[in-house]
C-alpha atoms as a PDB file:
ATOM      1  CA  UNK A   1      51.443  42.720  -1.435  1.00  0.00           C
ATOM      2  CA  UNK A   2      48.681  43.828  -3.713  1.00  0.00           C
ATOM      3  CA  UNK A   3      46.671  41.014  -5.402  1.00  0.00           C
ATOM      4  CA  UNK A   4      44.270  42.171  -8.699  1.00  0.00           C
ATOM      5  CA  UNK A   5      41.091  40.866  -7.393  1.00  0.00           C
ATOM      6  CA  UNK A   6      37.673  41.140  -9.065  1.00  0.00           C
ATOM      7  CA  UNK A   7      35.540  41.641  -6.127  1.00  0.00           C
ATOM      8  CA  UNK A   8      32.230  43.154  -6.565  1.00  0.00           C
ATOM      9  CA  UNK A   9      32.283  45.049  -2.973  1.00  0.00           C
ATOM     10  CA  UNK A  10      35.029  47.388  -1.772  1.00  0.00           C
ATOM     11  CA  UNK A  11      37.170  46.311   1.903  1.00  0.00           C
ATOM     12  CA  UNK A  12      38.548  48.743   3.925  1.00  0.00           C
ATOM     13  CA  UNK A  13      41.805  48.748   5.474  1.00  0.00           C
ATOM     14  CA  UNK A  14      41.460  46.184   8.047  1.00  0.00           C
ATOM     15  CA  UNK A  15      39.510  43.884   5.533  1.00  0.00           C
ATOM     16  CA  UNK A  16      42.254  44.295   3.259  1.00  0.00           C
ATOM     17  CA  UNK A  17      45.115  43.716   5.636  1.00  0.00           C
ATOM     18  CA  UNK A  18      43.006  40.302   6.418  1.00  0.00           C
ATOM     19  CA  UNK A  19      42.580  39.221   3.223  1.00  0.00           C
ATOM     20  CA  UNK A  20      46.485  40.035   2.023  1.00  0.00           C
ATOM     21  CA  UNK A  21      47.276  37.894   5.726  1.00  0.00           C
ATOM     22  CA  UNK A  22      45.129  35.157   4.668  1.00  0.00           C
ATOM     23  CA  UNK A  23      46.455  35.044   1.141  1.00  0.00           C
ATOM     24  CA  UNK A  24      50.024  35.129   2.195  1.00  0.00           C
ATOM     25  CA  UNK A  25      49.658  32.387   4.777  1.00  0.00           C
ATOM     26  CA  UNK A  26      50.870  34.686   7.682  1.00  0.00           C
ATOM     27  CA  UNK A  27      47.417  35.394   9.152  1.00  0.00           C
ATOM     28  CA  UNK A  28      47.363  33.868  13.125  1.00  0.00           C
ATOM     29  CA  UNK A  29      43.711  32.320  14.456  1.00  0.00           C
ATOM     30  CA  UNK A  30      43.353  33.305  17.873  1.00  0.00           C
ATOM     31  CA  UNK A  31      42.247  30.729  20.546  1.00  0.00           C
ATOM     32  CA  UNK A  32      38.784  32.333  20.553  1.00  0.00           C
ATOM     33  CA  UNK A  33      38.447  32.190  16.195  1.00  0.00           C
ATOM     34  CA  UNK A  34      39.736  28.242  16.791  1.00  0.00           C
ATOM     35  CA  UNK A  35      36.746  27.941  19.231  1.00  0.00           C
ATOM     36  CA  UNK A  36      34.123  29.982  16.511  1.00  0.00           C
ATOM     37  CA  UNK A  37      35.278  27.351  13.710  1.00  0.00           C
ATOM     38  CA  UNK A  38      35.372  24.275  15.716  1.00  0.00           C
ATOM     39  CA  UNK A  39      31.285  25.693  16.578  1.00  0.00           C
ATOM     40  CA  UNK A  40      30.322  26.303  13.300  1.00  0.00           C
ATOM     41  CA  UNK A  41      31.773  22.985  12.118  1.00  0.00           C
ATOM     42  CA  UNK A  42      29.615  20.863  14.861  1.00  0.00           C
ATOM     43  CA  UNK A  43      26.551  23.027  14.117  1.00  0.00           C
ATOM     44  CA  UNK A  44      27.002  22.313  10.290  1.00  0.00           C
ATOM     45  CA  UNK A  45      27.660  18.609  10.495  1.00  0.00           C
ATOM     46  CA  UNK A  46      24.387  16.988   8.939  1.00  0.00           C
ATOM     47  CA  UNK A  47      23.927  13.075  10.052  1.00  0.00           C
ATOM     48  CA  UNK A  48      20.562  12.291   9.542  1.00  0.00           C
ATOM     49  CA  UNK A  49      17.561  12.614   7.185  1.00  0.00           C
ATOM     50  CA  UNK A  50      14.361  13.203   7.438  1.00  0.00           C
ATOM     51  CA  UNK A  51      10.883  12.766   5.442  1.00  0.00           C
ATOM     52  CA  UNK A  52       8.330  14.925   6.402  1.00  0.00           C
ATOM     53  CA  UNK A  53       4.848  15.644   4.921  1.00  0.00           C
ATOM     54  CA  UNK A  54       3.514  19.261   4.097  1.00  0.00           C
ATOM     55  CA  UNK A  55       0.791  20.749   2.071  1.00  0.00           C
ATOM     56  CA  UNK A  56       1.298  21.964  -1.073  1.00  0.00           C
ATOM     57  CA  UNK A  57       0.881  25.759  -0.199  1.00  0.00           C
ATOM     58  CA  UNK A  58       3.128  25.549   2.707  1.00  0.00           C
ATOM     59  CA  UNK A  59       5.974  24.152   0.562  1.00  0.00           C
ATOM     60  CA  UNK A  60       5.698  26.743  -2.399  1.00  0.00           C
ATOM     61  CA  UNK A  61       5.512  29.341   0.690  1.00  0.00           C
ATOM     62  CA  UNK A  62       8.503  28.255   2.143  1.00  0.00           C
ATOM     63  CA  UNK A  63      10.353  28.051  -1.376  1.00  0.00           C
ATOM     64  CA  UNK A  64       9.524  31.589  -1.676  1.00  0.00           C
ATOM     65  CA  UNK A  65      10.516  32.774   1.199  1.00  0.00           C
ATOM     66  CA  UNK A  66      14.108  30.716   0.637  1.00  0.00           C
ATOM     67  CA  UNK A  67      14.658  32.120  -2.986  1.00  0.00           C
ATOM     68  CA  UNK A  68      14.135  35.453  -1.511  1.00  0.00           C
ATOM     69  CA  UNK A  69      16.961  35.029   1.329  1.00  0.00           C
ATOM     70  CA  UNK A  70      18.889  33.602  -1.928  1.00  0.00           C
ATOM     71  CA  UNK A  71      19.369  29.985  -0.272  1.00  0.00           C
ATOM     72  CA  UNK A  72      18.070  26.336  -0.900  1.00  0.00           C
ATOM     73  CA  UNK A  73      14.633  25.543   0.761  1.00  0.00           C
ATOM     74  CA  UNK A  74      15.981  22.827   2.738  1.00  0.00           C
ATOM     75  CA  UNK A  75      18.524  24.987   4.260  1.00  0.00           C
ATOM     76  CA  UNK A  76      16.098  27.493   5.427  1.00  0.00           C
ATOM     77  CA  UNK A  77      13.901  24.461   6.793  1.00  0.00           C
ATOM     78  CA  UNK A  78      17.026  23.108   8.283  1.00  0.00           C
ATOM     79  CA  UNK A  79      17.732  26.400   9.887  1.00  0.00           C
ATOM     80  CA  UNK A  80      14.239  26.917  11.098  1.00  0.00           C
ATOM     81  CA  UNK A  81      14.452  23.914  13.098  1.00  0.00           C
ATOM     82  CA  UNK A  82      17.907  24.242  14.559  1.00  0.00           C
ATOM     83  CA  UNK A  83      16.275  27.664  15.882  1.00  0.00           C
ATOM     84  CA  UNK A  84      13.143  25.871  17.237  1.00  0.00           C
ATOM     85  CA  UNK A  85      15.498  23.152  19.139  1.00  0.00           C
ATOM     86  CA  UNK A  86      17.993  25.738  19.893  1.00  0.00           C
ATOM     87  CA  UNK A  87      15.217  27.777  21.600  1.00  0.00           C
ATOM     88  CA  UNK A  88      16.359  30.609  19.517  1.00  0.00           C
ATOM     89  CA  UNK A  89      12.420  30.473  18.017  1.00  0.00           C
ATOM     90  CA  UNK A  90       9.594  30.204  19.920  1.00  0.00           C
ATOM     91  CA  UNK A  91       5.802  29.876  19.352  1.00  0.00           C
ATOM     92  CA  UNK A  92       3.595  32.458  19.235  1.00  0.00           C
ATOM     93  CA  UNK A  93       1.093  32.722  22.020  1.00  0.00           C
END
């Protein structure tokens, strides 16, 4: 079952066979894909705000850096401290 999709980047095989699975409704989650989404929901549940204060410079900085990754700036602060409390990043000595 071909589909005429406008995708901008070419699948191979496998991708394909995915996709056409997915589509269908005949594609099967293993136990271990169940586990990976049930993850990445927790992770990406947001329940509280913050305020914080930061210069000028480190803002338009950060902004940068974020429009360069092509994501919002709060998303790449957001991810910068789920690293730090994650221990994933650590402070340079």
């Amino acid at each position: 079952m071909t589909k005429n999709r406008n995708l901008s980047y070419k699948l191979d095989e496998e991708e394909t066979g995915i996709l056409e699975a997915y589509e269908s409704g005949t594609l099967k989650l293993t136990a271990a894909s169940k586990k990976m989404i049930e993850a990445a929901k927790v992770t990406l549940k947001k329940n509280k705000n913050i305020n914080i204060r930061i210069t000028e410079n480190d803002l338009s900085s950060i902004k940068m850096k974020a429009a360069r990754e092509g994501m919002p700036y709060q998303t790449l602060i957001g991810s910068l401290l789920h690293k730090y409390a994650s221990g994933y990043l650590k402070e340079a000595v």
